[in-house]
PDB file of N, CA and C in Angstrom:
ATOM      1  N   UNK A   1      69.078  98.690  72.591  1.00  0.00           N
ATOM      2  CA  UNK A   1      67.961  99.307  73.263  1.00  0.00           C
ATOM      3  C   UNK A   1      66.693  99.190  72.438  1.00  0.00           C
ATOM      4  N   UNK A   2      66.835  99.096  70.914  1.00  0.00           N
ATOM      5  CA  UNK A   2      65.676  99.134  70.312  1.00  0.00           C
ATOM      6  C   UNK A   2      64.831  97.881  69.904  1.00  0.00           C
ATOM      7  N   UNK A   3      65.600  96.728  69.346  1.00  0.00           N
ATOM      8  CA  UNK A   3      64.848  95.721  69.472  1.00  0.00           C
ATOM      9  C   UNK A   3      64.506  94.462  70.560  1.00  0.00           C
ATOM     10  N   UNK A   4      65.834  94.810  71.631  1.00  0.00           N
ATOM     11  CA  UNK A   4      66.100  94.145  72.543  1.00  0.00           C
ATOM     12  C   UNK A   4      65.056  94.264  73.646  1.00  0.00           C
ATOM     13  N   UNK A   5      64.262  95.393  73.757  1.00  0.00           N
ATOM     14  CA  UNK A   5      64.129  96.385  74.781  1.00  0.00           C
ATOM     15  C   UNK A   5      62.458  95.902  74.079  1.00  0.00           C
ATOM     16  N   UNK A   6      62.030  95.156  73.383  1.00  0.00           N
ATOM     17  CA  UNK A   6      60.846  94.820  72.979  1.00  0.00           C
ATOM     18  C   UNK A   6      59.908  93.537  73.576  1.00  0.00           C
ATOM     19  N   UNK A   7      61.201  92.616  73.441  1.00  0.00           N
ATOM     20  CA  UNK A   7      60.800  91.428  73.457  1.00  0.00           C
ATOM     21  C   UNK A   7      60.854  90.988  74.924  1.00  0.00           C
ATOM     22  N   UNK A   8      60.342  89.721  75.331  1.00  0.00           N
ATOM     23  CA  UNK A   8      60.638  89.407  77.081  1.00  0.00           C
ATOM     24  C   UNK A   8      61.026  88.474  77.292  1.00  0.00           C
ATOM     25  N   UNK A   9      62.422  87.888  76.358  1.00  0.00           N
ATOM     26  CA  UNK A   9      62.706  86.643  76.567  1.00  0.00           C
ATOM     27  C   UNK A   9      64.223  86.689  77.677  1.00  0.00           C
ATOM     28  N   UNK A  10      63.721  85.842  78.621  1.00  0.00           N
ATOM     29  CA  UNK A  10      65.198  85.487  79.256  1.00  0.00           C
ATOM     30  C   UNK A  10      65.664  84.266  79.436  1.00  0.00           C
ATOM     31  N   UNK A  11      66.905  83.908  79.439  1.00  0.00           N
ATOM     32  CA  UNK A  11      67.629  82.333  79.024  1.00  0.00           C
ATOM     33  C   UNK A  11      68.756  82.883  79.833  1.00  0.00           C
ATOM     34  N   UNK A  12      69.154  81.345  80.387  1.00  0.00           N
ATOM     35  CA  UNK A  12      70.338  81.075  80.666  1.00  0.00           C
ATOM     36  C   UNK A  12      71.564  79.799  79.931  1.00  0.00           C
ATOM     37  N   UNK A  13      72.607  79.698  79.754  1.00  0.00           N
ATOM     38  CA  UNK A  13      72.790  79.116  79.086  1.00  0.00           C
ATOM     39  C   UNK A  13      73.665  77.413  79.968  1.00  0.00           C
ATOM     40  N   UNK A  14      73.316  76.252  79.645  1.00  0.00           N
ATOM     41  CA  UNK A  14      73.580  75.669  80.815  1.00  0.00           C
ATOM     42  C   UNK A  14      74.898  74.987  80.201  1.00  0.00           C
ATOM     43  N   UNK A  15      75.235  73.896  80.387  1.00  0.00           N
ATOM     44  CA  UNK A  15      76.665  72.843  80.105  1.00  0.00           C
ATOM     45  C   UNK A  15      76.302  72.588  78.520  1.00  0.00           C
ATOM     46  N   UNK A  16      74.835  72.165  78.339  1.00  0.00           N
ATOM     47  CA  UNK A  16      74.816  71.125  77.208  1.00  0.00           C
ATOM     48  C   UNK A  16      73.995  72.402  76.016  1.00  0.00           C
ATOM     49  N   UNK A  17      74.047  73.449  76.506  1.00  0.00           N
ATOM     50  CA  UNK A  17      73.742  74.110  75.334  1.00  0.00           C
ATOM     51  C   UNK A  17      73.358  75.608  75.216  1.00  0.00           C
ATOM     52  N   UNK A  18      73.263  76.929  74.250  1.00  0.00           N
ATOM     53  CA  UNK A  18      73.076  78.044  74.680  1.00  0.00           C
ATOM     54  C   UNK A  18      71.449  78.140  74.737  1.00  0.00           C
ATOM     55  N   UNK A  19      70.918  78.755  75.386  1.00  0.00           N
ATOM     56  CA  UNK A  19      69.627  78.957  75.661  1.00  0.00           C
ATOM     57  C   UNK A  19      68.227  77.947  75.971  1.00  0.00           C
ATOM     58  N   UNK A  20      69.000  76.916  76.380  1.00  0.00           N
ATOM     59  CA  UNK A  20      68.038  75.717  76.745  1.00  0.00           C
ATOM     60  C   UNK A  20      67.402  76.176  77.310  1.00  0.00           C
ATOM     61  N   UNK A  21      66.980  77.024  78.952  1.00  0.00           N
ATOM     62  CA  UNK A  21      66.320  77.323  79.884  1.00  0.00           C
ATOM     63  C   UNK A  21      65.869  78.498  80.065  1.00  0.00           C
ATOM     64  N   UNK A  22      64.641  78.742  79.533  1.00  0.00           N
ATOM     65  CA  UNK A  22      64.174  79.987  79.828  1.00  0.00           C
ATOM     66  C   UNK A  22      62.656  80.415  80.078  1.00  0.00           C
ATOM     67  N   UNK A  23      62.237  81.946  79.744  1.00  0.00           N
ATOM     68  CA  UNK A  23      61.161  81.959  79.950  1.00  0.00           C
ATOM     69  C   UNK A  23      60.913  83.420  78.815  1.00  0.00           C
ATOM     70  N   UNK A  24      59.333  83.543  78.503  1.00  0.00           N
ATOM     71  CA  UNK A  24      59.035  84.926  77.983  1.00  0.00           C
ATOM     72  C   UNK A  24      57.763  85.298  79.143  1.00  0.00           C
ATOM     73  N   UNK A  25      58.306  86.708  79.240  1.00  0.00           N
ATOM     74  CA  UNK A  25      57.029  87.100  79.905  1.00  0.00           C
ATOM     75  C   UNK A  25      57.205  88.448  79.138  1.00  0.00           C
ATOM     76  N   UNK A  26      55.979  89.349  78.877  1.00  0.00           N
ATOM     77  CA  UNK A  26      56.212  90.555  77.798  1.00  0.00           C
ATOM     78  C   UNK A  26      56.015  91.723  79.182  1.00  0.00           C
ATOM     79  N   UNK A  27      56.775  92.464  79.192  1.00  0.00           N
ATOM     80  CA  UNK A  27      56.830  93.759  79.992  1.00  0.00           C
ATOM     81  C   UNK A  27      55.478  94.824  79.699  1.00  0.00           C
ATOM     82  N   UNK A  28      55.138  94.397  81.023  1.00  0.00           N
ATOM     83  CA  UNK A  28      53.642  96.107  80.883  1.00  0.00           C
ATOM     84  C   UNK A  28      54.459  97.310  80.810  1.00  0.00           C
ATOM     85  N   UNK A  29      55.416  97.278  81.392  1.00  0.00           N
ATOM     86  CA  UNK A  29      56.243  98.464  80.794  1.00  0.00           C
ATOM     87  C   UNK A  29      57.419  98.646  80.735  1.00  0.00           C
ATOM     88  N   UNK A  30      57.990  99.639  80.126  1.00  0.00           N
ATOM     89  CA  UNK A  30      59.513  99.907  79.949  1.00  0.00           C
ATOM     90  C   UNK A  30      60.004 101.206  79.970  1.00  0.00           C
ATOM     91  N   UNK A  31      61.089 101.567  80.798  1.00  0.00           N
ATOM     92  CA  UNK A  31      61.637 102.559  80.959  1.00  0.00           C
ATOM     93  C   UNK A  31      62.979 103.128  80.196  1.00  0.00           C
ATOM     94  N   UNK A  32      62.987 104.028  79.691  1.00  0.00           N
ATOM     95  CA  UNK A  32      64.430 104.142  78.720  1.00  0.00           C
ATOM     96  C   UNK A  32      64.590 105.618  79.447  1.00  0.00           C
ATOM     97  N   UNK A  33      66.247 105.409  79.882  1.00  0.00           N
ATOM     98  CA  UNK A  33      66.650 106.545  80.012  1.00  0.00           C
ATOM     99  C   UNK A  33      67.719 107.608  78.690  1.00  0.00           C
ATOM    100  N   UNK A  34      66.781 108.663  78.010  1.00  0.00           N
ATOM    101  CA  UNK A  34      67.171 108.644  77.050  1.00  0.00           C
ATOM    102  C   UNK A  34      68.782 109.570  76.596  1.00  0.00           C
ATOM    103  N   UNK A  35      69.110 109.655  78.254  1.00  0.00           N
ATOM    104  CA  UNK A  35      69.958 110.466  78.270  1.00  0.00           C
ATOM    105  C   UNK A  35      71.636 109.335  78.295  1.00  0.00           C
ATOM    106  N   UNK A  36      71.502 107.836  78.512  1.00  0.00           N
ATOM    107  CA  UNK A  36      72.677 107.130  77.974  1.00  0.00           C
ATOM    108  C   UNK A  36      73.080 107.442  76.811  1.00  0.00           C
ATOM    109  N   UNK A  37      71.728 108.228  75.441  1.00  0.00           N
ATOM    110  CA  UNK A  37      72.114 107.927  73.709  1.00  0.00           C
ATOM    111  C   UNK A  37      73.266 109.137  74.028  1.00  0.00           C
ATOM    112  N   UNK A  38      73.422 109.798  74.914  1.00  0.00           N
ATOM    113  CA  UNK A  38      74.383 110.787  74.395  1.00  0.00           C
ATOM    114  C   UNK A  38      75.901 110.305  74.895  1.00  0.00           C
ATOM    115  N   UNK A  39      75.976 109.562  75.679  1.00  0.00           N
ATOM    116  CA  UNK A  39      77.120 108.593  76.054  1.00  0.00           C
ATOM    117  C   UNK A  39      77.531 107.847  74.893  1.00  0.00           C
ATOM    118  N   UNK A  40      77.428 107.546  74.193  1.00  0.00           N
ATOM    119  CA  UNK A  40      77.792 106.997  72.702  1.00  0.00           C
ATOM    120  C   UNK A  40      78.382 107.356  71.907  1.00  0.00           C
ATOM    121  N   UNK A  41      79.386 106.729  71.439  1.00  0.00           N
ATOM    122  CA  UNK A  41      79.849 107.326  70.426  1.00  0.00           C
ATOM    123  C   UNK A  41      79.474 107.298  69.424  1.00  0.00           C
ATOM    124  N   UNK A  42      79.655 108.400  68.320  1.00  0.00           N
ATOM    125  CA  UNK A  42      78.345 108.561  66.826  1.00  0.00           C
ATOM    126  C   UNK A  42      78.053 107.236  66.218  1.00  0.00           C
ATOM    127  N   UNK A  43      79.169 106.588  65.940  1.00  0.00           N
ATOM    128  CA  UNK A  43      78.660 105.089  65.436  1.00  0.00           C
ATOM    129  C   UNK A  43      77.964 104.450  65.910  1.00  0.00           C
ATOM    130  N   UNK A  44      78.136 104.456  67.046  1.00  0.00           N
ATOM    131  CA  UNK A  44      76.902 103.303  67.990  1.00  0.00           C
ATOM    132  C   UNK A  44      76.056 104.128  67.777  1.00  0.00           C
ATOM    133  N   UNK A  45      75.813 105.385  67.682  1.00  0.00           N
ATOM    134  CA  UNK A  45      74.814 106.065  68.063  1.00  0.00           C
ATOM    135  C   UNK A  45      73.720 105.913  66.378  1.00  0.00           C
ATOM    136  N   UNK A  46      74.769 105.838  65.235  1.00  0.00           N
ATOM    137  CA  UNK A  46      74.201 106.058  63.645  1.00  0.00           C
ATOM    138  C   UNK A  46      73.413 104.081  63.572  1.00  0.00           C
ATOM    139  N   UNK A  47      74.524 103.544  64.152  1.00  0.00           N
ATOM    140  CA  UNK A  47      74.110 101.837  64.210  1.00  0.00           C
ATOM    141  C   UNK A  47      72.511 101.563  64.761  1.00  0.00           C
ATOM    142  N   UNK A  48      72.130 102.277  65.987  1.00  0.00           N
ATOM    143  CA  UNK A  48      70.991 102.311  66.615  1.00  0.00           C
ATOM    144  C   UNK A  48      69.759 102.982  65.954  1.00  0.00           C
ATOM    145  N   UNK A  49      69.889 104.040  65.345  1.00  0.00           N
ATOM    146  CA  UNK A  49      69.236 104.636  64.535  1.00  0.00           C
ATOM    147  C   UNK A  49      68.592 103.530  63.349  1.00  0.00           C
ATOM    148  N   UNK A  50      69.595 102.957  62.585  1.00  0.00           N
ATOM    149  CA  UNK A  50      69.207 102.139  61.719  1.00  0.00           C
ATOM    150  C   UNK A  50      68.267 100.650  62.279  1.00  0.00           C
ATOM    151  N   UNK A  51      68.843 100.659  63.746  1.00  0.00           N
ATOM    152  CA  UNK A  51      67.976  99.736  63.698  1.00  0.00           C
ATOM    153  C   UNK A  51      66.187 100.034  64.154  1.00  0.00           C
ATOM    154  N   UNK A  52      66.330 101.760  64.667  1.00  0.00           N
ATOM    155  CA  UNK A  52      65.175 101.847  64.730  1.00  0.00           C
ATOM    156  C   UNK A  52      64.441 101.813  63.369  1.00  0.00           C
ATOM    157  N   UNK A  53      64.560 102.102  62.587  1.00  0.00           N
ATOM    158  CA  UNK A  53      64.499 102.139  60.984  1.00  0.00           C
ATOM    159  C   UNK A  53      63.936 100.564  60.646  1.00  0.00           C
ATOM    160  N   UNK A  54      64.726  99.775  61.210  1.00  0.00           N
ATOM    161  CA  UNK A  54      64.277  98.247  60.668  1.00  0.00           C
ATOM    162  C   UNK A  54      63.564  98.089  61.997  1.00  0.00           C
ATOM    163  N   UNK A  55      63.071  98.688  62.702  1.00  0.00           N
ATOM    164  CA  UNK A  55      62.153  98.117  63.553  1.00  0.00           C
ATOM    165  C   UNK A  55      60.449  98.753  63.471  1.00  0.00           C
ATOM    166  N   UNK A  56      60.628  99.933  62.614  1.00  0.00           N
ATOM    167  CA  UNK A  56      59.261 100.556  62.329  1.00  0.00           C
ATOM    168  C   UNK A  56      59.046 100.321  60.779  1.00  0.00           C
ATOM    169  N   UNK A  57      60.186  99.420  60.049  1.00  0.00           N
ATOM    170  CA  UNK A  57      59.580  99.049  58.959  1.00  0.00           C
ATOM    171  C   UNK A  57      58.769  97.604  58.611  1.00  0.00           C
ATOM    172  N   UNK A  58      59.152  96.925  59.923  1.00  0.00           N
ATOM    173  CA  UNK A  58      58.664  95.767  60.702  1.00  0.00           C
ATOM    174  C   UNK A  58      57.255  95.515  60.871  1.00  0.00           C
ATOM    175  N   UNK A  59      56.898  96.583  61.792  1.00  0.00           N
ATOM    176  CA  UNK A  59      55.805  97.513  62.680  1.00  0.00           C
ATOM    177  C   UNK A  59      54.485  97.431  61.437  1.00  0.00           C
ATOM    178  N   UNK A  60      55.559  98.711  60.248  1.00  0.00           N
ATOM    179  CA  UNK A  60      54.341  98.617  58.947  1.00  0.00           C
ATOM    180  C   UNK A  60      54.175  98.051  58.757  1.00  0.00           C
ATOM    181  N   UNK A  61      54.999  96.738  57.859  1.00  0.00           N
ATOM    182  CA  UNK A  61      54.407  95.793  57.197  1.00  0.00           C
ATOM    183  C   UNK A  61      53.839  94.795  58.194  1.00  0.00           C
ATOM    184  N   UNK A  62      53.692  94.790  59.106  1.00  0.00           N
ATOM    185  CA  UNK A  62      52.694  93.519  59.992  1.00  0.00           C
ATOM    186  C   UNK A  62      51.405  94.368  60.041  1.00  0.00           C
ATOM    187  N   UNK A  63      51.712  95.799  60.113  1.00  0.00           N
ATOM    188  CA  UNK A  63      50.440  96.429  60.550  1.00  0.00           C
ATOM    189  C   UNK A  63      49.491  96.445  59.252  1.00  0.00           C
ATOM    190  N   UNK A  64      50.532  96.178  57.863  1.00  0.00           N
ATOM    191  CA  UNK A  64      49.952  96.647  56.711  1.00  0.00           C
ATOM    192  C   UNK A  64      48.769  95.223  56.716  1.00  0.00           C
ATOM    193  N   UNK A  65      49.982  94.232  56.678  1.00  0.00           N
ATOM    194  CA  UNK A  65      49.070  92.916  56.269  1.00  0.00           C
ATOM    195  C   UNK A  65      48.032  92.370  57.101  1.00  0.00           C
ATOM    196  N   UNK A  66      48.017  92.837  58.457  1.00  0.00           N
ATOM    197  CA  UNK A  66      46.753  92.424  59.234  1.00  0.00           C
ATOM    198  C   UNK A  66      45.980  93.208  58.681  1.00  0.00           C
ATOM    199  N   UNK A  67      46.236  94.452  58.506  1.00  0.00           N
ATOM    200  CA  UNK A  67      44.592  95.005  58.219  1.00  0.00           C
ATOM    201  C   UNK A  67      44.164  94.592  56.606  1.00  0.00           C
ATOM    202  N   UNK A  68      45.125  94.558  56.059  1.00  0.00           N
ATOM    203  CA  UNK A  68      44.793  93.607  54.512  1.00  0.00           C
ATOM    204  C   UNK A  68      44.175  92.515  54.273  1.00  0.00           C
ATOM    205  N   UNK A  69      44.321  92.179  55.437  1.00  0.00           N
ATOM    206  CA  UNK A  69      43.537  90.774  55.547  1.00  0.00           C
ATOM    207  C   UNK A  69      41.891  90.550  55.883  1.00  0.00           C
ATOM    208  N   UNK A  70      41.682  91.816  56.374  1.00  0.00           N
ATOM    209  CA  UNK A  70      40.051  91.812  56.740  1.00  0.00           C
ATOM    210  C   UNK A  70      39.253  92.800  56.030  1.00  0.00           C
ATOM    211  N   UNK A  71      40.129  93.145  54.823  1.00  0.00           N
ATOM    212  CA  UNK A  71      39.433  93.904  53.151  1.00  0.00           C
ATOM    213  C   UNK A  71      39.492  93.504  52.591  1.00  0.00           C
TER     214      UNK A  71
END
């Protein structure tokens, strides 16, 4: 849900290879229903967490170095 749920890539995969055919289009928006996280069991649930973790440490450092770049 967390990094997947970012990006707008979709592929199909054909005879001669995985993801030959596709497209990105980026979503104006996205809906999360946040009431699946409790359907989970704790691991999936501790696994997801971490990846929000590597996804806002991502976030900083792109956010750090663009603005580093115009000081």
């Amino acid at each position: 849900m967390v990094d997947s749920s970012i990006g707008g890539k979709t592929a199909i995969d054909p005879p001669l290879g995985k993801n030959l055919i596709g497209a990105f289009w980026q979503p104006e928006r996205s809906f999360v229903d946040l009431a699946f996280l409790e359907t989970l069991p704790e691991r999936e649930f501790i696994n997801g967490m971490a990846e929000v973790i590597k996804v806002i440490k991502k976030f900083v450092f792109v956010f750090k170095v663009d603005t580093d770049s115009f000081f």
